[in-house]
Protein backbone atom coordinates (compact mmCIF):
# COMPACT_ATOMS: atom_id res chain seq x y z
CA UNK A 1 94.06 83.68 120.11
CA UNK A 2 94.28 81.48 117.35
CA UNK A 3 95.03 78.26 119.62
CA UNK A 4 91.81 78.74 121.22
CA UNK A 5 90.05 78.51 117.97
CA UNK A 6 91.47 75.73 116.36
CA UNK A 7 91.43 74.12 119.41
CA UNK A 8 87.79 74.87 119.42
CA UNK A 9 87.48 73.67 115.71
CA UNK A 10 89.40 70.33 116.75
CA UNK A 11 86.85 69.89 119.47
CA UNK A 12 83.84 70.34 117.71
CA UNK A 13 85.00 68.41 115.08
CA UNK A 14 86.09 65.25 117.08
CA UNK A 15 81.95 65.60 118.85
CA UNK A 16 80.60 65.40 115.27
CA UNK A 17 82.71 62.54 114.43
CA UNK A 18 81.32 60.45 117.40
CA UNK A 19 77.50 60.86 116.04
CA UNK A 20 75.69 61.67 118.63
CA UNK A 21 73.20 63.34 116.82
CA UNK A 22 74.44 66.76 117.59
CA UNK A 23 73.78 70.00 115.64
CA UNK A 24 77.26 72.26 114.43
CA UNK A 25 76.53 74.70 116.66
CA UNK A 26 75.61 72.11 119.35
CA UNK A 27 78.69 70.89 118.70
CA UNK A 28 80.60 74.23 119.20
CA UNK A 29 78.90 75.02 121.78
CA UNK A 30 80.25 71.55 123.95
CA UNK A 31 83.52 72.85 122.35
CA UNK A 32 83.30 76.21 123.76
CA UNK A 33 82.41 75.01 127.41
CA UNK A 34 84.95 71.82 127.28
CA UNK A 35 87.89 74.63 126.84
CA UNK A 36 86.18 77.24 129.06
CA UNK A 37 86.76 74.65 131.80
CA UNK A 38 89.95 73.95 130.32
CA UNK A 39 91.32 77.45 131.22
CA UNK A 40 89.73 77.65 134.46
CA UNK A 41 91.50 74.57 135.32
CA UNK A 42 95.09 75.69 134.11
CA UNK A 43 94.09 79.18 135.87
CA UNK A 44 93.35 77.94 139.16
CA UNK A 45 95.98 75.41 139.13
CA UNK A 46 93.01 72.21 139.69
CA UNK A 47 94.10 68.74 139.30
CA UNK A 48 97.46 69.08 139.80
CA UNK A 49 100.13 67.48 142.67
CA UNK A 50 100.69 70.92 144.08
CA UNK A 51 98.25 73.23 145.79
CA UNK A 52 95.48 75.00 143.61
CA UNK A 53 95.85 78.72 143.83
CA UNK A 54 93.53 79.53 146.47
CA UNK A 55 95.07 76.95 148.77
CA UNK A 56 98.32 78.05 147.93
CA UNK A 57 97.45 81.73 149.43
CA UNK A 58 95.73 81.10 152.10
CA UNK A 59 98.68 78.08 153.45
CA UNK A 60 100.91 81.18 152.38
CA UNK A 61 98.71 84.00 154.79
CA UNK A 62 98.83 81.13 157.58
CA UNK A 63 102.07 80.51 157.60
CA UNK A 64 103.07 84.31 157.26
CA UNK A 65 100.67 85.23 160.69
CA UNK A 66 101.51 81.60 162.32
CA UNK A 67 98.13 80.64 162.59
CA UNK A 68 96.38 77.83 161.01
CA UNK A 69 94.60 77.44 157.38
CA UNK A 70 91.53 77.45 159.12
CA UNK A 71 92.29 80.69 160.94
CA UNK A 72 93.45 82.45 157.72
CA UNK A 73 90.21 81.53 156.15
CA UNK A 74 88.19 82.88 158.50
CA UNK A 75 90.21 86.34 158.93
CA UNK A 76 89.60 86.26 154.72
CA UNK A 77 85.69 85.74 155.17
CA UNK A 78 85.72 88.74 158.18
CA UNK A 79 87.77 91.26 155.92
């Protein structure tokens, strides 16, 4: 837990030394969403060369029924 808050301090920090004219808690509060999206992206595995999460399960549930993506997508939306 401590990580997230430095890193939080170290972001705010680095917004208030680029003036933009920001409030401290302006600036915390870019900090807070800019490592909010952060852990979403580690979480769902986004921008990476391999397959986010969610593609990585459903190629997984088409290849374990033979069907296609596209099929195993649509059998998730009817369950």
């Amino acid at each position: 837990m401590t990580k997230l808050v430095r890193e939080v301090s170290d972001l705010a920090n680095e917004v208030i030394e680029e003036q933009w004219g920001v409030t401290h808690f302006e600036a915390l509060q870019i900090a807070v969403k800019i490592q909010h999206n952060r852990v979403l992206e580690e979480a769902f595995m986004v921008g990476l060369p391999v397959p986010s999460a969610f593609e990585a399960i459903v190629m997984q549930l088409g290849a374990s029924t033979g069907t296609s993506i596209k099929d195993a997508l649509y059998r998730l939306k009817e369950d």
